[in-house]
C-alpha atoms as a PDB file:
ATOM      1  CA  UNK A   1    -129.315  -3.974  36.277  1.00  0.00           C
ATOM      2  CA  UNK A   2    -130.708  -7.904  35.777  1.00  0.00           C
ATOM      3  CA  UNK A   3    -128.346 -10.488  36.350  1.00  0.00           C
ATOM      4  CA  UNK A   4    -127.605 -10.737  32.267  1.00  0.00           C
ATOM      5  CA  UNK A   5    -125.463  -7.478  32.402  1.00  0.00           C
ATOM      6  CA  UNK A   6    -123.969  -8.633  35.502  1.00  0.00           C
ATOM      7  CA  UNK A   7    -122.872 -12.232  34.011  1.00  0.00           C
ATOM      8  CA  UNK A   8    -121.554  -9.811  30.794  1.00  0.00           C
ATOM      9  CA  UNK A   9    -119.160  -7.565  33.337  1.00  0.00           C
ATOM     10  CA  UNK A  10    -118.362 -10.738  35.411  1.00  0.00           C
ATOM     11  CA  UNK A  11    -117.130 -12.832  32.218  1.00  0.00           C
ATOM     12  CA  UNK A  12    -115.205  -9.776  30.273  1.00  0.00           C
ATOM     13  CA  UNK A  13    -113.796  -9.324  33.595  1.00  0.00           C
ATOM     14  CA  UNK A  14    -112.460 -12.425  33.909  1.00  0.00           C
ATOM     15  CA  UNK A  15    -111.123 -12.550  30.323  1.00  0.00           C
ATOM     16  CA  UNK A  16    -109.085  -9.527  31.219  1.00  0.00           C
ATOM     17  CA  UNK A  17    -107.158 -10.526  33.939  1.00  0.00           C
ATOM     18  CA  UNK A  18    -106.626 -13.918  31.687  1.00  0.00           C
ATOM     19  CA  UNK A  19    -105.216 -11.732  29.072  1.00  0.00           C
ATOM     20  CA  UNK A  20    -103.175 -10.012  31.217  1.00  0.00           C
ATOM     21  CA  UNK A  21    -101.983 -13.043  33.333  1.00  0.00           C
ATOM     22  CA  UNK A  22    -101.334 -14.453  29.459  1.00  0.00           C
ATOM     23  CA  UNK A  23     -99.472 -11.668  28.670  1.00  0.00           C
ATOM     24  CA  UNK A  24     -97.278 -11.464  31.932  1.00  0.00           C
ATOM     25  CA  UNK A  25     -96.205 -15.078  31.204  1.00  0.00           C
ATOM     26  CA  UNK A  26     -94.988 -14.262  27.696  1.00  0.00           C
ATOM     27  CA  UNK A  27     -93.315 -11.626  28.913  1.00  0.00           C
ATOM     28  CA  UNK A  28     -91.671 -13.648  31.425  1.00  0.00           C
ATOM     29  CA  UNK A  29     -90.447 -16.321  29.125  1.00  0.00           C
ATOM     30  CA  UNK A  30     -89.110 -13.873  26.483  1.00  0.00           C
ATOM     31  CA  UNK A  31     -86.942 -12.194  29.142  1.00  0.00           C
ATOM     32  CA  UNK A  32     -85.855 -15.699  30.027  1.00  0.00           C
ATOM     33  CA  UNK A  33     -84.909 -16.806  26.757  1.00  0.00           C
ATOM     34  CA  UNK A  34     -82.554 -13.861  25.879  1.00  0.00           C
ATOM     35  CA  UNK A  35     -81.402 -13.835  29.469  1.00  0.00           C
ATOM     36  CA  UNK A  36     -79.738 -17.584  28.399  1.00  0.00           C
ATOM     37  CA  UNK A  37     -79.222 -16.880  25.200  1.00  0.00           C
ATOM     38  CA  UNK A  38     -76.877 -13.358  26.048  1.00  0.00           C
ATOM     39  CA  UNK A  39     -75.237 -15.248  28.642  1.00  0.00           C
ATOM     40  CA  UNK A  40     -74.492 -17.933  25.717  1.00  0.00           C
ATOM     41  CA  UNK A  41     -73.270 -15.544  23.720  1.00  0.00           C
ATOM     42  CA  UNK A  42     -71.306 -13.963  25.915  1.00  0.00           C
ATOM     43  CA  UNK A  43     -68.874 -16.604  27.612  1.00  0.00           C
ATOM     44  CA  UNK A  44     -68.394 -17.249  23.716  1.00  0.00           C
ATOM     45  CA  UNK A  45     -67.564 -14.159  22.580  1.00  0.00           C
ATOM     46  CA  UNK A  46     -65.309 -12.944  25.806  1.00  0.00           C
ATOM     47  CA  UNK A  47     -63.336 -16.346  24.202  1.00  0.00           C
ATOM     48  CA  UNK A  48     -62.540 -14.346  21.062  1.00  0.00           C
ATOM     49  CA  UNK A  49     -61.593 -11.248  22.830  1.00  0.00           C
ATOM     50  CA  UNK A  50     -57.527 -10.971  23.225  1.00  0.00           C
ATOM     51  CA  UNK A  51     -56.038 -10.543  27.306  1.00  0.00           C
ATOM     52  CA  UNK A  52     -53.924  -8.142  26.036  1.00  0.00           C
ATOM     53  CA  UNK A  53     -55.385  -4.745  24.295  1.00  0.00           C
ATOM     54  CA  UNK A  54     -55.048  -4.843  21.051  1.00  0.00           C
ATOM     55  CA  UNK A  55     -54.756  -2.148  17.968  1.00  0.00           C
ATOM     56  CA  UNK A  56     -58.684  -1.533  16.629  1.00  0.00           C
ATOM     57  CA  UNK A  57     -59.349  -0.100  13.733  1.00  0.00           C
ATOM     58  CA  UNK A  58     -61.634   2.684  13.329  1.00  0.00           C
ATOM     59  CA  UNK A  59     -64.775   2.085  11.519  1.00  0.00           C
ATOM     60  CA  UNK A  60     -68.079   4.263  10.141  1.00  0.00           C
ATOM     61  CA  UNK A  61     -70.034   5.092  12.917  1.00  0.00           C
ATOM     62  CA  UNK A  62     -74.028   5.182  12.207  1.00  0.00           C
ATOM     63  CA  UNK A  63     -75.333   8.166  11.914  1.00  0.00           C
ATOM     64  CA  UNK A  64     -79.255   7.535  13.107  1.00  0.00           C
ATOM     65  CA  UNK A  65     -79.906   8.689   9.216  1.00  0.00           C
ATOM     66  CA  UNK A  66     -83.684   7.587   9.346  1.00  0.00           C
ATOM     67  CA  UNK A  67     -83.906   6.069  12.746  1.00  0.00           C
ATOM     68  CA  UNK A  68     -87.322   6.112  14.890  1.00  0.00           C
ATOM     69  CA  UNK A  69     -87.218   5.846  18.719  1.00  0.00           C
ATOM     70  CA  UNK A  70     -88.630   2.550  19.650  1.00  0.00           C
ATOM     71  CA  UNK A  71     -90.761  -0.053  20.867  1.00  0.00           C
ATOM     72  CA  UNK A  72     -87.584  -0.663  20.062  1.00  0.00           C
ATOM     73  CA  UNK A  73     -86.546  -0.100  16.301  1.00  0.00           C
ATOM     74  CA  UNK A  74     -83.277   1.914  16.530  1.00  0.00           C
ATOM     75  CA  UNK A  75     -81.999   3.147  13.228  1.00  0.00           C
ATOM     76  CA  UNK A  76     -80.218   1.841  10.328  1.00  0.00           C
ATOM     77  CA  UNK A  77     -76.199   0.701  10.351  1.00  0.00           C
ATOM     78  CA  UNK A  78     -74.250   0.443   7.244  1.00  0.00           C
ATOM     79  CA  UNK A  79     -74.265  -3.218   5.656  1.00  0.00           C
ATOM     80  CA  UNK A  80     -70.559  -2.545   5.636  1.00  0.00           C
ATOM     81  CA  UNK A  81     -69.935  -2.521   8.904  1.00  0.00           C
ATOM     82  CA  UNK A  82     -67.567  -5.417  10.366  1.00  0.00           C
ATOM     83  CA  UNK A  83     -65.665  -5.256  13.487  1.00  0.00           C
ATOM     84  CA  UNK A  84     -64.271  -8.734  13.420  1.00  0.00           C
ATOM     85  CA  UNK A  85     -63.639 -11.561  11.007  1.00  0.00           C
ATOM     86  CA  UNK A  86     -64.293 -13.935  14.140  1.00  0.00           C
ATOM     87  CA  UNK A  87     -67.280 -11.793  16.139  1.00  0.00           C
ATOM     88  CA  UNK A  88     -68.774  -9.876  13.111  1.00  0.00           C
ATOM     89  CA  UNK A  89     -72.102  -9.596  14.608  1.00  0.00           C
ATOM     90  CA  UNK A  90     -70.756  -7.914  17.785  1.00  0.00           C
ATOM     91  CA  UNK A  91     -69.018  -4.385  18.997  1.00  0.00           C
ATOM     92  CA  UNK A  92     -68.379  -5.857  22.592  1.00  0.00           C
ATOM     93  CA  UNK A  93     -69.780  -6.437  25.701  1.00  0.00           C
ATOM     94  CA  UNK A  94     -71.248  -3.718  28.541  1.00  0.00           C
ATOM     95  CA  UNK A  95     -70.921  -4.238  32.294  1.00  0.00           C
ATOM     96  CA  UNK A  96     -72.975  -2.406  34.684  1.00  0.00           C
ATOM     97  CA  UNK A  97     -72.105  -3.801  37.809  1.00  0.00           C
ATOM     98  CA  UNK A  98     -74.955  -1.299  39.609  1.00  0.00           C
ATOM     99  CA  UNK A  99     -77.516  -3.144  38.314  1.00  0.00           C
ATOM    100  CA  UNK A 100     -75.828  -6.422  38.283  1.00  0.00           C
ATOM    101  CA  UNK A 101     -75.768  -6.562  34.130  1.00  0.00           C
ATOM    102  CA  UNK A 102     -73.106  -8.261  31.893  1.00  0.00           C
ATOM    103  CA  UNK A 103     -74.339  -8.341  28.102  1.00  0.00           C
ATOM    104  CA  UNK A 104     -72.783  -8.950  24.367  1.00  0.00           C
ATOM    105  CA  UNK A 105     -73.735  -5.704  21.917  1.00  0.00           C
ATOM    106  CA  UNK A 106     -74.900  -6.288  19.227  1.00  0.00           C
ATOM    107  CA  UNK A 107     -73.267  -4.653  16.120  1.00  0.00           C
ATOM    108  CA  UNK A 108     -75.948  -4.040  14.022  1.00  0.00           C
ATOM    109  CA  UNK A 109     -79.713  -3.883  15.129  1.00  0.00           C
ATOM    110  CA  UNK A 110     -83.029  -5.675  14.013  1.00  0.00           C
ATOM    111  CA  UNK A 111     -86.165  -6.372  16.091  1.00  0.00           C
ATOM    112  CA  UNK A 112     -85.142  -9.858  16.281  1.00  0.00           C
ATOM    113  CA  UNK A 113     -81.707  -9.116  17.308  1.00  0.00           C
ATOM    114  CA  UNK A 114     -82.953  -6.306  19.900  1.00  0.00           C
ATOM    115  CA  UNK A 115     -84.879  -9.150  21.470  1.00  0.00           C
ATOM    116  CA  UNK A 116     -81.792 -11.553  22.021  1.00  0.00           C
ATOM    117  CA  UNK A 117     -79.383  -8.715  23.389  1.00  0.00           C
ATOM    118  CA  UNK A 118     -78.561  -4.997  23.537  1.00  0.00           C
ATOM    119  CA  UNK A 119     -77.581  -3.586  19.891  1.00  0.00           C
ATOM    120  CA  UNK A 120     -76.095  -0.647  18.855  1.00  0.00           C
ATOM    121  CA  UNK A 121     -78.830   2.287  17.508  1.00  0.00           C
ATOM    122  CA  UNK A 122     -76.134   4.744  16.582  1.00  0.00           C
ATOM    123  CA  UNK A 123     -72.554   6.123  16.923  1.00  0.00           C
ATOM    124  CA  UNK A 124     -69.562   4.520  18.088  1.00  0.00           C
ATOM    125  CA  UNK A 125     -66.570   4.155  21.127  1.00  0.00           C
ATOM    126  CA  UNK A 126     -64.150   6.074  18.481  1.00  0.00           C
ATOM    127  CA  UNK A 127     -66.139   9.467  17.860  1.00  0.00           C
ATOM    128  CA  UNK A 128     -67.782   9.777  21.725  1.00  0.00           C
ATOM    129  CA  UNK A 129     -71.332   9.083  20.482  1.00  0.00           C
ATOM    130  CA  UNK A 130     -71.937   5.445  21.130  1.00  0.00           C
ATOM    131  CA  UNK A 131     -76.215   4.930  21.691  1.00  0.00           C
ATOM    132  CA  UNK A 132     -76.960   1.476  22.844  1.00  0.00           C
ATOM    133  CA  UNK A 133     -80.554   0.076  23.292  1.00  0.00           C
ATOM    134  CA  UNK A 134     -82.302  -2.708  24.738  1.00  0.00           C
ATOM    135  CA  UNK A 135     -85.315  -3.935  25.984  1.00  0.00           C
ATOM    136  CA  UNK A 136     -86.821  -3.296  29.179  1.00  0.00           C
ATOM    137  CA  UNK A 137     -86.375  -7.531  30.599  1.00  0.00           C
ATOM    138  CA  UNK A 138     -85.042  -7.508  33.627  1.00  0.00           C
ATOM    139  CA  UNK A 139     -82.006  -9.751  32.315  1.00  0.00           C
ATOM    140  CA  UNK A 140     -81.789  -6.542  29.872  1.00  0.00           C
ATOM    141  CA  UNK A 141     -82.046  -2.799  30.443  1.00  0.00           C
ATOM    142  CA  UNK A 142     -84.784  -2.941  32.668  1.00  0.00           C
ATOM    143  CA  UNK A 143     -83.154  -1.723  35.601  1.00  0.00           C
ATOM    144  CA  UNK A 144     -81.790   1.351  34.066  1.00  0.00           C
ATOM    145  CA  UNK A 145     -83.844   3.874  36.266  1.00  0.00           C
ATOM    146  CA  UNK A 146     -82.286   2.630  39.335  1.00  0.00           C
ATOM    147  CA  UNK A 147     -78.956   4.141  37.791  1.00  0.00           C
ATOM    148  CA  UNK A 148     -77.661   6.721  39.834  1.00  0.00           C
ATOM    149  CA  UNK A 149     -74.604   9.741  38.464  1.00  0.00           C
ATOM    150  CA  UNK A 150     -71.484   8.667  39.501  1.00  0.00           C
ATOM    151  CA  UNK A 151     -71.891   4.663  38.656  1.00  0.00           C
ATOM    152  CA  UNK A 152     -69.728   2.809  36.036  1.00  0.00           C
ATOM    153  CA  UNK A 153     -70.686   1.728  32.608  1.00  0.00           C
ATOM    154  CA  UNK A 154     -67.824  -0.361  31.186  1.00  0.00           C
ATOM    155  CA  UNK A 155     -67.672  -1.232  27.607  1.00  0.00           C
ATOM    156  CA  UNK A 156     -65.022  -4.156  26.080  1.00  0.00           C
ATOM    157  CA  UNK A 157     -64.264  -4.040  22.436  1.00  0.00           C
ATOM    158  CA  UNK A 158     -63.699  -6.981  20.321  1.00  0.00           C
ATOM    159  CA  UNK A 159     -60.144  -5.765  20.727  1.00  0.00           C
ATOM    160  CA  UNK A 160     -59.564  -6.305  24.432  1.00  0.00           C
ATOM    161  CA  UNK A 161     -60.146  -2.247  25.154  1.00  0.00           C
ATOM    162  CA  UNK A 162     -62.077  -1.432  28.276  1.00  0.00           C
ATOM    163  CA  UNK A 163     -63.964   2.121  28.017  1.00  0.00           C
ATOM    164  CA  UNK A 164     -64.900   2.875  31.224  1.00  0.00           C
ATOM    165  CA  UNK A 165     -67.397   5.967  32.067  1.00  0.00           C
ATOM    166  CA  UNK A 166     -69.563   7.669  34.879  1.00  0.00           C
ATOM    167  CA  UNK A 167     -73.406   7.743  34.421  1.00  0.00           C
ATOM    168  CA  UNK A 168     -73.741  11.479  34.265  1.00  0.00           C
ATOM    169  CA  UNK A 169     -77.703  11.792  34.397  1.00  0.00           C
ATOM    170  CA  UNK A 170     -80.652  10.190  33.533  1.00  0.00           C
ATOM    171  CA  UNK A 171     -83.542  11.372  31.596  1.00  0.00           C
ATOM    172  CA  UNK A 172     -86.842  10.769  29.497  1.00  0.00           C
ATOM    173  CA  UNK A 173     -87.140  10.962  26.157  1.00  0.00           C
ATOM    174  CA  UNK A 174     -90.277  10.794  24.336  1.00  0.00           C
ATOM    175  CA  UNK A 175     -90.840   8.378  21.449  1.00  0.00           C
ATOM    176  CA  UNK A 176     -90.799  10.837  18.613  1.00  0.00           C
ATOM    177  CA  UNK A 177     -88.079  12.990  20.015  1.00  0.00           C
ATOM    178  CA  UNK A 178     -85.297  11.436  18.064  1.00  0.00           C
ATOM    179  CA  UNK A 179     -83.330  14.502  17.970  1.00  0.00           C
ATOM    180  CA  UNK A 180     -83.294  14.860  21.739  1.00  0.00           C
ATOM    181  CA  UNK A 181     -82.016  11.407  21.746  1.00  0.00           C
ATOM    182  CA  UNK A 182     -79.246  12.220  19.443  1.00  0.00           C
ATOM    183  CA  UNK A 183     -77.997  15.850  20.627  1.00  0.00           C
ATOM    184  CA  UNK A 184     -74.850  16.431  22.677  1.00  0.00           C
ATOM    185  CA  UNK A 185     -73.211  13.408  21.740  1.00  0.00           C
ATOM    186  CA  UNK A 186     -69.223  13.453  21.714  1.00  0.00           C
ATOM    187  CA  UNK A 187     -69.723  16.810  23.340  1.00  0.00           C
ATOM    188  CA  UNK A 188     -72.383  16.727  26.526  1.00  0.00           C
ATOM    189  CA  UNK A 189     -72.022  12.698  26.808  1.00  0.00           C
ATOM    190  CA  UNK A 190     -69.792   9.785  25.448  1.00  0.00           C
ATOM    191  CA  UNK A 191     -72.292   7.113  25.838  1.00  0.00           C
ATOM    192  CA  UNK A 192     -76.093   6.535  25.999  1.00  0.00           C
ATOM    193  CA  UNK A 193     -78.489   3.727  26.917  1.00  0.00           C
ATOM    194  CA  UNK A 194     -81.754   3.587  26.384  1.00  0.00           C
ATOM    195  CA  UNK A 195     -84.918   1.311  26.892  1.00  0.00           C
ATOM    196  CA  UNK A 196     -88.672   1.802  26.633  1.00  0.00           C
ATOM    197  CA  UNK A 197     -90.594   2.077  29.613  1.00  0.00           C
ATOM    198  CA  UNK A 198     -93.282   0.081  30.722  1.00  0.00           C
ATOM    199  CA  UNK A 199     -96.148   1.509  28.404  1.00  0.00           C
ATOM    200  CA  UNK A 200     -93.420   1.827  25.406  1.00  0.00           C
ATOM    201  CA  UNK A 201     -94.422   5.106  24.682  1.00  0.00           C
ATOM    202  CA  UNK A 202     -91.001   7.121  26.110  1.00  0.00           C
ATOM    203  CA  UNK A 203     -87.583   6.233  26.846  1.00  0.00           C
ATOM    204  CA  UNK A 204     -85.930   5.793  29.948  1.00  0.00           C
ATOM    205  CA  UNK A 205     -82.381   7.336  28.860  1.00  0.00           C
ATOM    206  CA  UNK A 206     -79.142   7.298  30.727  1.00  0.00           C
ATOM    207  CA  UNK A 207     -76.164   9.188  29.342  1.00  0.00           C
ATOM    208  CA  UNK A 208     -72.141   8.879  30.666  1.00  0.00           C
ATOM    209  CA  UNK A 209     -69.526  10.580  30.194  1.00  0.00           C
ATOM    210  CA  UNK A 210     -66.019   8.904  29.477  1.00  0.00           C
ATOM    211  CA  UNK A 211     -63.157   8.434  32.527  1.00  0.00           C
ATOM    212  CA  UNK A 212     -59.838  10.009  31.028  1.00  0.00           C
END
């Protein structure tokens, strides 16, 4: 092999691990950004959320009608939807004190939005079937696999509820498996998360069941 072939290896070589060094960086400062900006939007939404529990009223949950496990691109919500005149773009906020997490949910979902904060891919708190993704940042869902049964989820509603439950299991779910994703809701589990792993290609999936 002359010294030609060698230079070729050497320099695509080299332009990998700049690539990937390029890419790590990116990746860095996108989880930084939405790690400020949820932390933003937080302290201002936990200002619009009453001390005292309030009366909330029911509304259509999504039904995952067309949805397609991500990347992330969770499915469709109704256009309808509103939770709150003040916080319309939000269902609440999810602490997972495990894993050291405190983040606003989004309402409704959109690649943009699933980059800023979690959002909600399908159900709800009222029918036992709430699915909530993220992406796998650190300041996001990333830790999820370190989840062990028995540790609390808690979710607040724009209404001043807390919904506490108990991680119940955790599984994989492959990226085409949207039925898997969806079964046993309001029956085997109350509440889902979900994020992609690192090659995006399955879903590291933890489901809860609701304290009584």
């Amino acid at each position: 092999m002359n010294k030609q072939i060698w230079r070729v290896f050497i320099l695509t070589g080299m332009l990998m691990i700049l690539s990937a060094a390029g890419i790590c960086v990116w990746n860095a400062g996108e989880d930084r950004r939405a790690g400020e900006y949820a932390g933003q939007m937080l302290a201002d939404l936990k200002k619009t959320i009453p001390e005292e529990p309030q009366v909330s009223l029911p509304y259509e949950p999504l039904t995952g009608k067309d949805a397609v496990l991500p990347e992330i691109i969770p499915a469709k919500a109704s256009e309808s939807e509103n939770l709150s005149a003040e916080q319309p773009d939000y269902c609440g906020y999810i602490s997972i004190p495990a894993i050291g997490i405190e983040l606003p949910v989004r309402q409704n979902w959109s690649e943009a939005e699933l980059k800023l904060s979690p959002c909600r891919y399908s159900g709800s708190l009222d029918t036992n079937d709430l699915i909530i993704a993220a992406h796998n940042y650190r300041s996001q869902f990333g830790k999820l696999r370190s989840l062990s049964p028995g540790d609390l989820i808690e979710m607040t509603d724009l209404y001043g509820g807390k919904h506490r439950f108990t991680v119940s299991e955790i599984e994989i779910v492959e990226g085409d498996h949207i039925e898997q994703m969806m079964q046993g809701g309001g029956e085997q589990w109350s509440l889902t998360l979900f994020t992609c792993t690192l090659n995006g290609q399955s879903r590291v999936t933890v489901r809860a069941e609701r304290d009584l």
